[in-house]
Each structure stands twice: as structure tokens, then as C-alpha cells.
Protein backbone atom coordinates (compact mmCIF):
# COMPACT_ATOMS: atom_id res chain seq x y z
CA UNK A 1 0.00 0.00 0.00
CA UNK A 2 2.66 2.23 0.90
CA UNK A 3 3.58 1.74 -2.90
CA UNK A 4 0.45 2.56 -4.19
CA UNK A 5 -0.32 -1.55 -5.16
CA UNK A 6 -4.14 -2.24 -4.29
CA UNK A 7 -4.40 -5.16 -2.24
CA UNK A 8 -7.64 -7.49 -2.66
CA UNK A 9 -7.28 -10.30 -0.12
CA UNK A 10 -5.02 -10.43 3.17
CA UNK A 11 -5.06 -14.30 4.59
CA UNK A 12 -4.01 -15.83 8.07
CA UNK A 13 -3.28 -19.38 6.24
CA UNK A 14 -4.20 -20.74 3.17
CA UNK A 15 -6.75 -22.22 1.56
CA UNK A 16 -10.79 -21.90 2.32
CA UNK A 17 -11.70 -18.83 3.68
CA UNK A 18 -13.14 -19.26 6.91
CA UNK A 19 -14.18 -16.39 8.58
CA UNK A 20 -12.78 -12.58 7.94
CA UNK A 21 -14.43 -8.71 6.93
CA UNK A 22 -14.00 -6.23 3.94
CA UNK A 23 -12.67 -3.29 4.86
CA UNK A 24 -12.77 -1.14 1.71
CA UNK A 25 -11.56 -3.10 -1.46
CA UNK A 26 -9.62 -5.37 1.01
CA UNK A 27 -10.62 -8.92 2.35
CA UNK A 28 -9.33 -10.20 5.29
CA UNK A 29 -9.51 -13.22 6.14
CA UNK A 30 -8.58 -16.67 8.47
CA UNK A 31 -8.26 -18.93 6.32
CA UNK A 32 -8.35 -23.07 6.93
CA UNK A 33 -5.02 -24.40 6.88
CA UNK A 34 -2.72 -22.51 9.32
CA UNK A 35 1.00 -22.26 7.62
CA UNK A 36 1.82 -18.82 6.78
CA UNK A 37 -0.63 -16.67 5.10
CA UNK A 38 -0.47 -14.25 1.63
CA UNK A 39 -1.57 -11.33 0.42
CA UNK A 40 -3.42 -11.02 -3.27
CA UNK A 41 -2.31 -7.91 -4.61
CA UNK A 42 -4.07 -5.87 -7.54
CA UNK A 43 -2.54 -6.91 -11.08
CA UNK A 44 0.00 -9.69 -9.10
CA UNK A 45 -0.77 -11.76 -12.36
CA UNK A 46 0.51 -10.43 -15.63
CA UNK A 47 -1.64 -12.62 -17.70
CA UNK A 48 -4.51 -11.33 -16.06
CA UNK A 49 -6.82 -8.47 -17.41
CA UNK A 50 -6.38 -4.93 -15.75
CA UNK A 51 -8.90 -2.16 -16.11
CA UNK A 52 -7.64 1.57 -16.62
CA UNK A 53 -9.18 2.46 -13.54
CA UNK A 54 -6.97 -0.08 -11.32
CA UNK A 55 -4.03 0.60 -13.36
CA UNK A 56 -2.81 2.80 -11.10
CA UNK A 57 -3.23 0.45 -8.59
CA UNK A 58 -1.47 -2.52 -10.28
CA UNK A 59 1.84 -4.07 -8.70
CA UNK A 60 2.80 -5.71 -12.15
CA UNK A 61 2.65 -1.94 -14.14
CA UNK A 62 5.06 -0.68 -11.08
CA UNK A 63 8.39 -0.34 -11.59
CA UNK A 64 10.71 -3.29 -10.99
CA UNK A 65 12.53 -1.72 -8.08
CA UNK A 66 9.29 -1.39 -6.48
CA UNK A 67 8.29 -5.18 -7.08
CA UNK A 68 11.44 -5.91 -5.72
CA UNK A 69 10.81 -4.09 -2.82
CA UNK A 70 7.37 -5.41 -2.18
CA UNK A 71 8.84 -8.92 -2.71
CA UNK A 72 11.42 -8.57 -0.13
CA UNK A 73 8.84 -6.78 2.34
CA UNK A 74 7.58 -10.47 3.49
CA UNK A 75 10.54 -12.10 4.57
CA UNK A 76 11.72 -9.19 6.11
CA UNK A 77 9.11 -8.71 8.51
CA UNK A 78 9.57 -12.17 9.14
CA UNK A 79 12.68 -11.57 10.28
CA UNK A 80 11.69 -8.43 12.12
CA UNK A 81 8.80 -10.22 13.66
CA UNK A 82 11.20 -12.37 15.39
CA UNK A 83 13.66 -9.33 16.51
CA UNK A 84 10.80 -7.97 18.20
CA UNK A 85 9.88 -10.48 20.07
CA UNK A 86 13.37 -11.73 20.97
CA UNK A 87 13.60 -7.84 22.29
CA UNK A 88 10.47 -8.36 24.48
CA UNK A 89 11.81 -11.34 25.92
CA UNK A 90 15.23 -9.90 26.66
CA UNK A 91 13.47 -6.37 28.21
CA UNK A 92 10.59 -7.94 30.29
CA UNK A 93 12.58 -11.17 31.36
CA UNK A 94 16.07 -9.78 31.32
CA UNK A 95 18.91 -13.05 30.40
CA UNK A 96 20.46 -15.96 31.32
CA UNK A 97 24.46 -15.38 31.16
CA UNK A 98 27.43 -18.12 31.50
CA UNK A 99 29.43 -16.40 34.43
CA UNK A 100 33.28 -17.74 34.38
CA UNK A 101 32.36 -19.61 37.36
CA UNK A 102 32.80 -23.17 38.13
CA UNK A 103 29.53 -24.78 38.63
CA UNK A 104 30.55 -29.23 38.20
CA UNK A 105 33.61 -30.65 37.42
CA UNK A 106 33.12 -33.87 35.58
CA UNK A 107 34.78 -36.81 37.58
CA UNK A 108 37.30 -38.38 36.21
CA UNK A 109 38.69 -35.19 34.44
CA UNK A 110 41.92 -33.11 34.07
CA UNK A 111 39.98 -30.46 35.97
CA UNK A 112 39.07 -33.13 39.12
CA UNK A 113 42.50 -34.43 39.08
CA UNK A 114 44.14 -30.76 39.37
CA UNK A 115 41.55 -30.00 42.37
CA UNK A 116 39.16 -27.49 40.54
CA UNK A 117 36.18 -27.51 43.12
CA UNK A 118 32.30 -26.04 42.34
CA UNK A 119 32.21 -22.59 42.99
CA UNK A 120 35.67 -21.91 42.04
CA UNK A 121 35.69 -18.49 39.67
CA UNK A 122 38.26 -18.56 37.25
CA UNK A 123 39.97 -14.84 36.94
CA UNK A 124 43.09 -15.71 34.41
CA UNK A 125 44.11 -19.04 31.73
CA UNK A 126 47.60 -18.79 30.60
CA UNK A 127 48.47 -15.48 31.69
CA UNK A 128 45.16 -14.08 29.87
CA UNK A 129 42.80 -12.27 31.87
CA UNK A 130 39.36 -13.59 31.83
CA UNK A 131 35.91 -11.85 32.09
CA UNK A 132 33.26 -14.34 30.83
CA UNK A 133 32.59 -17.84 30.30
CA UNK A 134 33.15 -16.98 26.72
CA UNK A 135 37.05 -16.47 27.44
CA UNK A 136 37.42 -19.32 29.24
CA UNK A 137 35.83 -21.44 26.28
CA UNK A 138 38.03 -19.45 23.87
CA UNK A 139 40.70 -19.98 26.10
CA UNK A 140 40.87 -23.60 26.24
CA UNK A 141 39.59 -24.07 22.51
CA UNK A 142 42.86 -22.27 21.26
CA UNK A 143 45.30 -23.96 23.67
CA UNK A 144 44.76 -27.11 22.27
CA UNK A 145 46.45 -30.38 23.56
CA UNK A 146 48.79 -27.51 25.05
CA UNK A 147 49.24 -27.36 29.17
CA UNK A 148 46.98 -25.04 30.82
CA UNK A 149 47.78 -22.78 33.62
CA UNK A 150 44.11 -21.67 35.29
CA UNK A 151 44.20 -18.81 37.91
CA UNK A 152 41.31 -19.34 40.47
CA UNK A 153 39.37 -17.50 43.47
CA UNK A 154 38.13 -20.07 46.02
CA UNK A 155 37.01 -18.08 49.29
CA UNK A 156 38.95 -14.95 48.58
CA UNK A 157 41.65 -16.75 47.90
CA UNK A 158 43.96 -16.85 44.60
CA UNK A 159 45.56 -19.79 43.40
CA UNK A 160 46.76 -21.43 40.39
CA UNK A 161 46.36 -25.45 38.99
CA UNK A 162 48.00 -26.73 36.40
CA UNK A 163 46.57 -29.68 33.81
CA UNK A 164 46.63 -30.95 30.16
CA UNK A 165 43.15 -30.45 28.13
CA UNK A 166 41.76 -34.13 27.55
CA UNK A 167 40.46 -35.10 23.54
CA UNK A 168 37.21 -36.00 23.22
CA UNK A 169 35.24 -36.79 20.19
CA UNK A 170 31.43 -35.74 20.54
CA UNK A 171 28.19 -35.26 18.53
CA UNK A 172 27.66 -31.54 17.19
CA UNK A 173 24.18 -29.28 17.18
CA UNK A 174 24.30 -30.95 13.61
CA UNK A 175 24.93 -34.61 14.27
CA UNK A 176 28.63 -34.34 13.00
CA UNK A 177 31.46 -35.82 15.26
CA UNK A 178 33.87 -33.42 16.08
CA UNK A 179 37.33 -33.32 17.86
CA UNK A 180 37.84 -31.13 20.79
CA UNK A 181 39.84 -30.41 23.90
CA UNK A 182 38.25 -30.16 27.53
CA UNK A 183 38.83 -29.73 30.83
CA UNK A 184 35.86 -31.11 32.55
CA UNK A 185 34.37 -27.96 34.12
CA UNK A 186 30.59 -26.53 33.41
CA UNK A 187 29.75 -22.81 33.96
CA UNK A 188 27.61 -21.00 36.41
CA UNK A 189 24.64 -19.95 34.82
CA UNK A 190 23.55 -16.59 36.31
CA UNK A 191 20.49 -14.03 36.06
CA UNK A 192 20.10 -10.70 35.41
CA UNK A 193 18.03 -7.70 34.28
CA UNK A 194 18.48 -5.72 30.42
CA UNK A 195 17.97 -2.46 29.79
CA UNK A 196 15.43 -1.02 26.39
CA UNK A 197 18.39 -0.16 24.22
CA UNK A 198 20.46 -3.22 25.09
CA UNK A 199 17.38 -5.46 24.39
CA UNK A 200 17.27 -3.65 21.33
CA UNK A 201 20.52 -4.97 20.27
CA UNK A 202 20.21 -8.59 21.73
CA UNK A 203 16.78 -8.73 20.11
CA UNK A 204 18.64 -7.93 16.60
CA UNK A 205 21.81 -10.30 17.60
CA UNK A 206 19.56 -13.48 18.57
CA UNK A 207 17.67 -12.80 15.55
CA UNK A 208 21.08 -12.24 13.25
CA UNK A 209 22.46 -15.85 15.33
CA UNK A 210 19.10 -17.84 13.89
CA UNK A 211 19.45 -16.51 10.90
CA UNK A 212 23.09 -17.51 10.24
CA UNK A 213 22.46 -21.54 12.13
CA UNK A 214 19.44 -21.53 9.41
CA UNK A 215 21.38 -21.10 6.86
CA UNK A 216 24.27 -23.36 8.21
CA UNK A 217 21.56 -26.02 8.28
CA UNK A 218 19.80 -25.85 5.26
CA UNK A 219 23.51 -25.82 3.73
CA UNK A 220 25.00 -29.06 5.59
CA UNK A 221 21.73 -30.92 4.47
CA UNK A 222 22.58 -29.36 0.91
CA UNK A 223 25.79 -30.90 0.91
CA UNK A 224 24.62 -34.53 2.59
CA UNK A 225 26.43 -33.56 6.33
CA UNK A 226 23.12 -33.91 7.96
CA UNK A 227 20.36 -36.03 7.42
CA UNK A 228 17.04 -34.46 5.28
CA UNK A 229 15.21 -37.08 8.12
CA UNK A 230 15.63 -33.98 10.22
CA UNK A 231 13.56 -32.42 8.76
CA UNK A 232 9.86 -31.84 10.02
CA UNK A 233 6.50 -30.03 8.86
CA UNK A 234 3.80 -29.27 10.70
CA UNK A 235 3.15 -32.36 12.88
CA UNK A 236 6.63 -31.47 14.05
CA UNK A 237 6.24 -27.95 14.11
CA UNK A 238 2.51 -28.64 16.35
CA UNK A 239 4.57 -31.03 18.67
CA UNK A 240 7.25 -28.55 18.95
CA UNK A 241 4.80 -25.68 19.76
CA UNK A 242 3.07 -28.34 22.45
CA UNK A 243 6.16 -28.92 24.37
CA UNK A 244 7.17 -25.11 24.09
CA UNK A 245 3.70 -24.14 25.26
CA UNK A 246 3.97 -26.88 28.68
CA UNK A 247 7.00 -25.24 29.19
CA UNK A 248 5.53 -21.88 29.47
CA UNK A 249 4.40 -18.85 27.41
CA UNK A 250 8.93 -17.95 27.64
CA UNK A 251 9.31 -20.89 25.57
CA UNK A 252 6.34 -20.80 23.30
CA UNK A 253 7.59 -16.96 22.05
CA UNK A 254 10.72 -18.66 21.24
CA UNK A 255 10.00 -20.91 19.48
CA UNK A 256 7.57 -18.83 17.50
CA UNK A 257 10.50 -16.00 16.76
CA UNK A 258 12.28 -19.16 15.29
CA UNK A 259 10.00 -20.62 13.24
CA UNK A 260 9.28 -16.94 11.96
CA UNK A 261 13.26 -17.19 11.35
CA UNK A 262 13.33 -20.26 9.55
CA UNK A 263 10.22 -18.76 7.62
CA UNK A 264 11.80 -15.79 6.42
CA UNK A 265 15.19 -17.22 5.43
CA UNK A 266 13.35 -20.09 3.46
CA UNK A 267 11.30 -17.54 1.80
CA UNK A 268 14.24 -16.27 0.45
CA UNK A 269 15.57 -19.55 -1.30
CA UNK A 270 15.82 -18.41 -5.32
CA UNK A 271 12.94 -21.04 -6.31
CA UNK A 272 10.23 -20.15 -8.37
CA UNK A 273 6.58 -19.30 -6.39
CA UNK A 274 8.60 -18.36 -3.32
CA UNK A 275 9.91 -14.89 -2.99
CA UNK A 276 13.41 -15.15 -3.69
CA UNK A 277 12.02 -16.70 -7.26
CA UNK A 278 10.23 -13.39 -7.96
CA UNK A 279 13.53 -11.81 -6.81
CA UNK A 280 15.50 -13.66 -8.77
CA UNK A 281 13.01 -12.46 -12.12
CA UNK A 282 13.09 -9.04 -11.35
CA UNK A 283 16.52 -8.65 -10.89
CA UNK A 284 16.86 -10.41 -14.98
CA UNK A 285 13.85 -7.85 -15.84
CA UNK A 286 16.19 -5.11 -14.51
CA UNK A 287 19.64 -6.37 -16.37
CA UNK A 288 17.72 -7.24 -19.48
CA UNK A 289 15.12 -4.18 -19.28
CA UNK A 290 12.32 -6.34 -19.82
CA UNK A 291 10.95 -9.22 -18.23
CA UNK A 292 11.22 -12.97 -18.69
CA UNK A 293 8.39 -13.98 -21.64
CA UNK A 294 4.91 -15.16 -19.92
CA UNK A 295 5.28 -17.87 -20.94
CA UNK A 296 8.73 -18.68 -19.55
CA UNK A 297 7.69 -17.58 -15.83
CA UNK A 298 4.79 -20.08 -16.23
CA UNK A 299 7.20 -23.01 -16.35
CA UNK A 300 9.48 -21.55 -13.56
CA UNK A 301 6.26 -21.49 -11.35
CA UNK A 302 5.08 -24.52 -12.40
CA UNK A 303 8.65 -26.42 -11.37
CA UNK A 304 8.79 -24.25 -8.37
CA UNK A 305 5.51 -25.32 -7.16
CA UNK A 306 6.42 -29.21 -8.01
CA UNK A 307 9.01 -28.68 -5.86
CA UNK A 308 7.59 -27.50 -3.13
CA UNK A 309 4.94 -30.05 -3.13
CA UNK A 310 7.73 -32.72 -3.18
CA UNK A 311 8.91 -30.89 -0.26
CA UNK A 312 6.34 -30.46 1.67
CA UNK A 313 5.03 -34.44 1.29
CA UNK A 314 8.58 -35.61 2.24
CA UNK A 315 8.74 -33.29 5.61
CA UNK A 316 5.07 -34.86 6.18
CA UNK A 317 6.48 -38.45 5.56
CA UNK A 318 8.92 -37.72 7.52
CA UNK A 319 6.36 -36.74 10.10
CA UNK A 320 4.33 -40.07 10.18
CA UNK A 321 7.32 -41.79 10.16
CA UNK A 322 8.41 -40.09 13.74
CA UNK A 323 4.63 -40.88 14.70
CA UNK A 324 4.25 -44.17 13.81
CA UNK A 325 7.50 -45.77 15.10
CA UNK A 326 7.01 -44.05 18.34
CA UNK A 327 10.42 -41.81 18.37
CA UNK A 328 9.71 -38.11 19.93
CA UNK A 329 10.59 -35.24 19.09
CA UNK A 330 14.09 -33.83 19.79
């Protein structure tokens, strides 16, 4: 609208319409099946016939910058969506941090065997100075096999152990083993409140971190590092937002500013139907200085929406397949 584009229908969902009101030229509506939703713009099909009187209003006789903009509008608020309510969580709930505190030592490990006790805080690794958990995980990541020397305050008083990091080989967030060094210690999760313009910025860094796992997971499956089992549609998504929900209304927003992630970034993919495929034809429109024949787009869309169909019944296969053989989710 803020283009000038007439919009005739604005859906919760697709599909049926089942209940909504028509506010000027504009229906909106709840539709039946509850994934997403669209909006029907004035003119959004070329092939279709456009009076004079709503060719003002017409998104296909705007210029391709401003289709481009339009088509980018949706994922984006997707995306902002999510920063918003990642900000809300951080302002009204304040954060969880990792304080460089010793809260177990695993038995059996270097840290046990050089006398690291709960409640220990560590102040210094190697001669570096440490203010967050972060440093000590940075700490011990870049020392390697190397010896460590780990500065400690245990009851006001300052002392220093001595051990080599053990090698362990353990699962990833993505399934993949990986090589690393430890020490056997866990950190001291602590509380505490966040301020408007700080929650600003963590709401737009959570949102940035989601964004770039995303894409680091729709890339390993890509490339065969992680299993396109994982994937789920919505039976997984509905048991997801289940177990979110019994673990209160915290968790529920979560997981919904992740799945509005996930939405937006896959919105984005350069495939026909989707809005990275109309990206992708504007942006030949503009280097050519015309667009793609009609005829031409109709095949894109058509193999687009194949493929999203194929999608969307394997993530639903892979659904009834969690279902039926009894495994749970996560």
C-alpha cells in the first residue's frame, strides 16, 4: 500500500476462507489451513486483465525496483517479527548469562584431578585475563592439547592449577562428530536484568544468530552432512509448539520468533513461487530491461511449485514416520 499496489485479499493461512471482513476493497480473512498466510495484490498476475481504472493500482505496471521491494517486504518482517519479540523477551525477562564460574567438574577429568572444586571463579588461563565464560571457552579451545595454567578465586583466595586439556570426540548441534579439547568444568549460569536499548541490540543479535544456524543447516543438508530425516512439517512444528507451550508462554515466544526465522530465510531460497524466485526475475527484468516472456515464468512457477509439493510431502512423511515408530521429538 505504501507503494500505491491495491491489495484485494489479506489471509491468516491458506486455503478456504473461513471467517474474515471487507474493509474497503480489502478482504481479510482466516483462512483453513494454518501455515503462513499471503496477500493477493491488484494486477499480481501479468496474464490477467487490468482495467484503466486499477491501473494505477497494479503491482505488475510498477516499476521493478518497487516489485522488488514489495517482494522482499515479506521475509523481512519475518525476520523483524522475530527481533521484536526476541527484544520483548530480553526487556521484560532480562537473560540468562554463562558467568566464568565453576559450577561441576566432571569426575574423572583433568579439571578433578588438578583440584578445581564447584564454585571456584576462574579470573586468568595462561596469563590471559578472563571476564566471561566466553574467554574461558576461547581460552581452552585455542590452547589445544597444550598445558593449561588456570588462575582461580576459592574463598577470597587466589591460586593457580596446572593440567593438560583431555580429547574427546562428541556429537555436534548438527549430528557431526567433532574433535575437541576439555577440561571437565561446566559454567555457572547466572540471572540478570536488560535495559530497552540493550534489548534492542540482543533482540537484533539473537535474531542475526538464527538466521546464520538456518542457513548453516539448510547448507549441511545441501551438501549430505546432515540427514534431510531432520527435517519436520507441521506435525513437528505442532509437537514442537506443544512442548514449548507446557514449558511456558517464555518458551512458546521462542520458538515462535524461530519458526518466523526459519520462515523468512526459506522464503528467500531463489525457487520459483517463493519470494526469492520473484527476486530472482526481477533482478533479470532489470539487467535485461524487460521481463522474462509469460510464458517462460509459467514453467518456472510450475517447477517451483512441483518442488515444493515434493517438499512439503517428504517433511510430512517424515512426520508419520516419527509418529508411527514411536520416536519423539528432539
Amino acid at each position: 500500500r505504501a507503494c500505491g499496489v491495491g491489495v484485494d485479499v489479506f489471509s491468516l493461512g491458506f486455503g478456504p476462507r473461513l471467517v474474515g471482513k471487507k474493509n474497503g476493497r480489502t478482504d481479510y480473512r482466516i483462512s483453513a489451513v494454518p501455515l503462513g498466510g499471503y496477500v493477493k495484490m491488484v494486477g499480481e498476475d501479468p496474464s490477467s486483465e487490468i482495467s484503466e481504472k486499477d491501473k494505477a493500482l497494479s503491482f505488475t505496471h510498477k516499476s521493478v525496483w518497487i516489485r522488488m521491494a514489495i517482494a522482499v517486504a515479506g521475509p523481512l518482517f519475518n525476520l523483524l517479527l522475530a527481533a521484536v519479540v526476541f527484544f520483548v523477551i530480553a526487556w521484560t525477562h532480562g537473560e540468562n548469562y554463562l558467568a566464568p564460574e565453576i559450577a561441576g567438574v566432571l569426575e574423572g577429568s583433568p579439571a578433578a584431578a588438578a583440584g578445581i572444586q564447584p564454585g571456584d571463579e576462574v579470573t586468568a588461563i595462561n596469563g590471559r585475563k578472563v571476564t566471561s565464560w566466553e574467554d574461558v571457552h576461547d581460552y581452552i579451545k585455542e590452547s589445544g592439547k597444550g598445558p593449561l595454567t588456570i588462575v582461580l578465586v576459592r574463598e577470597d583466595e587466589r591460586r593457580a592449577v596446572t593440567l593438560t586439556p583431555k580429547r574427546v570426540t562428541e556429537k555436534n548441534l548438527f549430528g557431526e562428530d567433532v574433535t575437541r579439547y576439555i577440561v571437565g568444568i561446566s559454567a555457572a549460569v547466572k540471572h540478570r536484568d536488560v535495559g530497552f536499548f540493550e534489548a534492542l541490540y540482543q533482540g537484533a543479535r539473537d535474531t542475526l544468530v538464527w538466521c546464520g544456524l538456518t542457513v548453516q543447516i539448510i547448507y549441511k543438508i545441501l551438501a549430505g552432512a546432515v540427514s534431510p530425516k531432520t527435517l519436520g512439517g507441521p506435525i513437528m512444528i505442532a509437537q514442537f509448539s506443544g512442548q514449548s507451550a507446557q514449558e511456558g508462554i517464555l518458551s512458546l515466544f521462542v520458538f515462535l520468533a524461530v519458526l518466523s526465522v526459519n520462515l523468512g530465510i526459506i522464503n528467500l531460497f531463489p525457487i520459483p513461487i517463493l519470494d526469492g524466485g520473484h527476486l530472482v526475475f526481477y533482478l533479470i527484468e532489470a539487467v535485461r530491461g524487460k521481463p522474462l516472456s509469460l510464458r517462460t515464468r509459467e514453467i518456472a512457477q510450475q517447477v517451483g511449485l512441483f518442488l515444493l509439493i515434493l517438499l512439503m510431502a517428504f517433511v510430512i512423511y517424515n512426520d508419520l514416520v516419527r509418529v508411527f515408530t514411536g520416536k519423539t521429538v528432539g
